[in-house]
Protein backbone atom coordinates (compact mmCIF):
# COMPACT_ATOMS: atom_id res chain seq x y z
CA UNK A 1 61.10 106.34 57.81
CA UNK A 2 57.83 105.72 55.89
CA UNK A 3 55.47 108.78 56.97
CA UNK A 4 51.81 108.47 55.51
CA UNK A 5 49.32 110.60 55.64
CA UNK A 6 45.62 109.30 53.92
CA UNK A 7 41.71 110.45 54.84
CA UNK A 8 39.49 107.32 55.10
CA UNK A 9 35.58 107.81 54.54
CA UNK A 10 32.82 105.02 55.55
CA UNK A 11 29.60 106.02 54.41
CA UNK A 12 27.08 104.64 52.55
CA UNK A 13 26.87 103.67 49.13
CA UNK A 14 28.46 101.16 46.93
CA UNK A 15 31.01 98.31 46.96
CA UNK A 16 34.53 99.69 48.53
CA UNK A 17 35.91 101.97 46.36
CA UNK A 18 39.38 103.34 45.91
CA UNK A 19 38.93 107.27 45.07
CA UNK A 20 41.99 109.21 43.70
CA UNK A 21 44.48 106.87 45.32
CA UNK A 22 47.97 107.93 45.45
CA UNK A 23 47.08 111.68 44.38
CA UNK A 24 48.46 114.44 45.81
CA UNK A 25 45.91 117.29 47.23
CA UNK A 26 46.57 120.78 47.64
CA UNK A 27 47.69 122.43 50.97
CA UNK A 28 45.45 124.55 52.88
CA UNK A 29 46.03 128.53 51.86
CA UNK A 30 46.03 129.62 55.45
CA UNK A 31 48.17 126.07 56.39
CA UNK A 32 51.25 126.76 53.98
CA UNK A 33 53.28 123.61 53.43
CA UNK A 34 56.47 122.49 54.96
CA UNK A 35 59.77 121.34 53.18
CA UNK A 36 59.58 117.87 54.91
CA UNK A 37 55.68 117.26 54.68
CA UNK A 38 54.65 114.24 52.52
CA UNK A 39 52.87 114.37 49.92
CA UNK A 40 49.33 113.72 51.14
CA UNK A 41 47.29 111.01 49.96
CA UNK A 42 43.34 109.90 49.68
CA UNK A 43 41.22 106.33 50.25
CA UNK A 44 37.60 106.89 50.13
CA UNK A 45 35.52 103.41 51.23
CA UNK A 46 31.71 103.71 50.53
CA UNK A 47 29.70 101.08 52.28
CA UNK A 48 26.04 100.36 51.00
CA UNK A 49 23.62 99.73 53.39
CA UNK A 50 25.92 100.02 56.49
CA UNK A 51 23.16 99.88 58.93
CA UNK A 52 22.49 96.37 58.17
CA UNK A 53 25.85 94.58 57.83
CA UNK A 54 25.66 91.36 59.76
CA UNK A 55 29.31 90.05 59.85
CA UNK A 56 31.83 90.67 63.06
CA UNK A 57 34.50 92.32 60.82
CA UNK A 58 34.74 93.64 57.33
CA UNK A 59 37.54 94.43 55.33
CA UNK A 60 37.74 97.06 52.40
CA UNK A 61 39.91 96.59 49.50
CA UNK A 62 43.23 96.77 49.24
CA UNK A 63 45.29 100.34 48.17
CA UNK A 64 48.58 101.01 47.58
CA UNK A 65 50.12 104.47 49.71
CA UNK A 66 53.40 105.03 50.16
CA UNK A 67 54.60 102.19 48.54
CA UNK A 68 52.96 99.74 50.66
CA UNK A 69 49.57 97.87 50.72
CA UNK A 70 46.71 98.87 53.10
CA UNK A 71 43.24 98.20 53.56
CA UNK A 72 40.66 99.16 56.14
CA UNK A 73 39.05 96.79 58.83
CA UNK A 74 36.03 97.68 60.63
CA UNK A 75 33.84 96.10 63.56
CA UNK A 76 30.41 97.48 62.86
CA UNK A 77 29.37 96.70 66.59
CA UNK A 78 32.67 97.41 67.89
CA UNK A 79 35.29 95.44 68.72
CA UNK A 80 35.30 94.62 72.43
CA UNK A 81 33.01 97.92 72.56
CA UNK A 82 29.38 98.93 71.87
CA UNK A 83 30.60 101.37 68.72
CA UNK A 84 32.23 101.15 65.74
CA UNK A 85 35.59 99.74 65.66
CA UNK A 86 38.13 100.98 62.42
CA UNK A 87 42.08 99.71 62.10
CA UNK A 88 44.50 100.37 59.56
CA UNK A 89 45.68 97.17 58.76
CA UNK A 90 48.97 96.04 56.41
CA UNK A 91 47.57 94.11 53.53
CA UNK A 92 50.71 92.45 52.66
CA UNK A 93 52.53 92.25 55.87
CA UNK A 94 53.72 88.92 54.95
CA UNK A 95 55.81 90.07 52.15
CA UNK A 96 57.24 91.87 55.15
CA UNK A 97 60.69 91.55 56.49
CA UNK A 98 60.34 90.05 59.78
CA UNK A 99 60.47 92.79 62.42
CA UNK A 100 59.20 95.42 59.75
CA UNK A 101 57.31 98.37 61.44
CA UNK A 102 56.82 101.87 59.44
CA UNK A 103 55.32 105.46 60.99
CA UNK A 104 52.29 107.02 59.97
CA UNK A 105 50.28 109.95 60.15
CA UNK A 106 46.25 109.54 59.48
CA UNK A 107 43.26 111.33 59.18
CA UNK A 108 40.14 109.70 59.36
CA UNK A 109 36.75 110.36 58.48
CA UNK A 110 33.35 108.41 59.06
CA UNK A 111 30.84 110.16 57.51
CA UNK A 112 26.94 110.23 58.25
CA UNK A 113 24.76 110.02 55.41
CA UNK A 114 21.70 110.50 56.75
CA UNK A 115 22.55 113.28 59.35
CA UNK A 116 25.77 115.05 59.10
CA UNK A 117 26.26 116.61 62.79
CA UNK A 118 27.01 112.58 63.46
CA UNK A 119 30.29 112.95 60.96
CA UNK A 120 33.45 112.45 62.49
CA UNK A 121 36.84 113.73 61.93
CA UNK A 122 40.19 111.98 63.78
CA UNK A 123 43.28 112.79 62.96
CA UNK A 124 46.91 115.11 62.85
């Protein structure tokens, strides 16, 4: 069993960028670390002018955790919704065995730029 656990930030800024990918952070000092915790592993995704994106969908680039290929895929106006929309999403799913399906765990962060009390944290 695959188990995955990666921070995702979409804020403004530049192209998509891959920060520290496949690095290992430290463990909280008050939140000491179990024997069967995975390492713990970090995809930052900075998107300029986020405001004004026009398209349905956008896709960051790809990264590499855990041995397989990801990349984020967001719906600026929502997807079926009125907010903001973000999957994980298998890059190279069909390099895939048929019937291939993996477990997670994700944190997720979309971070406000312009006025951090809208930042939001998601995750276990």
């Amino acid at each position: 069993m695959l188990v995955l656990h990666s921070e995702f930030v979409v804020a403004e800024g530049s192209e998509p960028v891959e920060e520290t990918a496949n690095s290992v952070d430290a463990p909280k000092v008050d939140d000491p670390p179990k024997v069967d915790d995975p390492p713990s592993e970090r995809f930052t995704w900075t998107i300029e002018n986020f405001s004004q994106l026009s398209r349905k969908k956008v896709y960051s680039d790809g990264f590499v955790v855990g041995g397989y290929k990801w990349r984020v895929l967001i719906f600026p106006k929502g997807n079926n919704s009125d907010h903001l929309s973000v999957y994980l999403d298998v890059a190279d799913f069909a390099t895939l065995p048929y019937g291939w399906s993996t477990n997670i765990q994700l944190s997720l962060a979309v971070v406000n730029q312009v006025n951090s009390d809208f930042t939001i944290r998601k995750g276990n």
